[in-house]
Structure formats: structure tokens, C-alpha cells
Protein backbone atom coordinates (compact mmCIF):
# COMPACT_ATOMS: atom_id res chain seq x y z
CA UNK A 1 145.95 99.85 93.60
CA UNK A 2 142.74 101.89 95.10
CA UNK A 3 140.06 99.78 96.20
CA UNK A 4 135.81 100.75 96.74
CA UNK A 5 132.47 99.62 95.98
CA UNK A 6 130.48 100.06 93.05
CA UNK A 7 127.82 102.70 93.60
CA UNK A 8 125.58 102.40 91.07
CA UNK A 9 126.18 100.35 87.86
CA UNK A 10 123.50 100.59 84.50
CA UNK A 11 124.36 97.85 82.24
CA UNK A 12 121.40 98.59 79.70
CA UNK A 13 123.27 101.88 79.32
CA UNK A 14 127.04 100.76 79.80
CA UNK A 15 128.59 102.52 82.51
CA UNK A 16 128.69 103.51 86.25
CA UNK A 17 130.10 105.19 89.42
CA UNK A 18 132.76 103.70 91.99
CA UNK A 19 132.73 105.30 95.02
CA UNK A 20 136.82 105.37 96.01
CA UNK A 21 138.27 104.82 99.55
CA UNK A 22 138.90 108.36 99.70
CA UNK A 23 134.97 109.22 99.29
CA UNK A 24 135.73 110.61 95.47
CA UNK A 25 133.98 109.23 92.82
CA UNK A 26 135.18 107.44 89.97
CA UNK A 27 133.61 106.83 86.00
CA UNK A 28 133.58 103.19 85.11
CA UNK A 29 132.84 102.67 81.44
CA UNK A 30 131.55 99.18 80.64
CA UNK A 31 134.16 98.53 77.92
CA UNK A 32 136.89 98.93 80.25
CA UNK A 33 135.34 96.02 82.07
CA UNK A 34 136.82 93.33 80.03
CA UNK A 35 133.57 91.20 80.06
CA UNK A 36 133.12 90.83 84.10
CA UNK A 37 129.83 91.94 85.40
CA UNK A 38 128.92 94.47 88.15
CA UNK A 39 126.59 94.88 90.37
CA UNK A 40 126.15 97.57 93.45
CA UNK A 41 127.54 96.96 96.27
CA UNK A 42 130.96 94.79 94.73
CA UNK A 43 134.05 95.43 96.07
CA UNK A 44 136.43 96.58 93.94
CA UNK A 45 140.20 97.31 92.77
CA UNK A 46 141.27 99.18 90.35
CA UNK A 47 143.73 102.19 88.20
CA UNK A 48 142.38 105.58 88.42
CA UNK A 49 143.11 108.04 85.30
CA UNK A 50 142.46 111.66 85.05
CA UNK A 51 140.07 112.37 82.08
CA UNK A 52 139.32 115.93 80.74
CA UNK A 53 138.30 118.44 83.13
CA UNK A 54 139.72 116.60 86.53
CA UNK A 55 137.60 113.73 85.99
CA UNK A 56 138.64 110.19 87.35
CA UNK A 57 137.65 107.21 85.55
CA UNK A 58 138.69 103.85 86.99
CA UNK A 59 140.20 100.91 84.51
CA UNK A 60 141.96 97.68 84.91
CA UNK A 61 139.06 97.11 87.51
CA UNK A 62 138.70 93.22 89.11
CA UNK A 63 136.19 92.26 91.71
CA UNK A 64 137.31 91.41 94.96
CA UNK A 65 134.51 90.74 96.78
CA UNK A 66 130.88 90.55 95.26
CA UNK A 67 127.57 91.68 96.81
CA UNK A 68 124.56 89.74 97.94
CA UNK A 69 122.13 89.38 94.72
CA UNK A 70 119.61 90.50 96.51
CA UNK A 71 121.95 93.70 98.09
CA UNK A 72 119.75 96.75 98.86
CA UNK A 73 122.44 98.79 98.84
CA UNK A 74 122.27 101.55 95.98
CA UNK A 75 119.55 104.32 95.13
CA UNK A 76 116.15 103.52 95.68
CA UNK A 77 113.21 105.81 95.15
CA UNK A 78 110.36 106.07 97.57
CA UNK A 79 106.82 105.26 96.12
CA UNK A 80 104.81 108.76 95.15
CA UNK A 81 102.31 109.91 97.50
CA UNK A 82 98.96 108.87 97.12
CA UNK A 83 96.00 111.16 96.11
CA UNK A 84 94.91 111.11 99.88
CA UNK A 85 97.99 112.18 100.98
CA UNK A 86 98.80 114.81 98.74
CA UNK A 87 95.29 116.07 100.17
CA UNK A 88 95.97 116.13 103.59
CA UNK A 89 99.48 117.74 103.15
CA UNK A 90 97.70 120.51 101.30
CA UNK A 91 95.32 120.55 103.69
CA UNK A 92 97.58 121.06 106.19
CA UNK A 93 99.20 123.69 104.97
CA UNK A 94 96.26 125.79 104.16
CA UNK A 95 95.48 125.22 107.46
CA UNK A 96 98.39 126.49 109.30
CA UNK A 97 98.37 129.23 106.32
CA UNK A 98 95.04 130.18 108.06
CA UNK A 99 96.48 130.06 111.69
CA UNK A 100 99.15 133.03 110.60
CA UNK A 101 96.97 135.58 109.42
């Protein structure tokens, strides 16, 4: 049985990634779950079958070992730039726009 970690998981919207040993990835559907809850981060076994189009979507999947709660792990977006900031960066770049010519 393959083993990997659960990359990202949406269970408002029912399904998520596994990220496979082998660095592939891997659909997980939330009704192949069988009513156990993931989170990113979890450890994971579980069957790989080929879907349309060379596709792999992982069933029969257990948990072996479960993240932290509070696991940062998974994608995290930055906070947008302030007003400042965007200022100076365009600033900047009218300045070395200036320094060309």
C-alpha cells in the first residue's frame, strides 16, 4: 500500500490532494473517506486508481499518523502589500526607470 501526507484537504468543498511517496499527486474525494476526517499534514495509506486522462485518485485511505492541530504545514498566503508599500515599489521603479535613460 503507498503511503504520504495530505497536502491540502477542503472539507466545505469535499475533496483534496495527497502528495505520494513518489512526489506524484493523488485526488482524494471526501466520499471515499468513509467518515474519517483529514487534515494537512496526516500521514497517510492508501490504493491508488487511474481515473480518466492518467489521473490518480487515492481510496481505501486510513490515517496513520495525524498532524499537530495547530500544523502550519500547507498553503498559506502572504498578507497584500500595504498602500505605502505599493508606493515605494513604484517609486522605485520609476526611479531606476529614470537612471536608464
Amino acid at each position: 500500500m503507498p503511503t504520504g501526507h495530505v497536502k491540502v484537504f477542503n472539507a466545505d468543498r469535499n475533496f483534496g490532494f495527497i502528495t505520494v511517496e513518489d512526489g506524484s499527486e493523488a485526488y482524494v474525494s471526501g466520499d471515499d473517506l468513509g467518515g474519517i476526517a483529514l487534515r494537512t499534514g496526516d500521514e497517510v495509506e492508501f490504493e491508488l486508481a487511474d481515473v480518466e486522462k492518467g489521473r490518480k485518485r487515492a481510496t481505501g485511505i486510513s490515517v496513520t499518523k495525524q498532524a499537530p492541530a495547530d500544523n502550519p504545514v500547507g498553503r498559506t498566503m502572504a498578507p497584500p502589500p500595504s498602500w505605502d508599500q505599493l508606493e515605494e515599489q513604484e517609486r522605485q521603479r520609476r526611479m531606476a526607470r529614470r537612471r536608464r535613460r
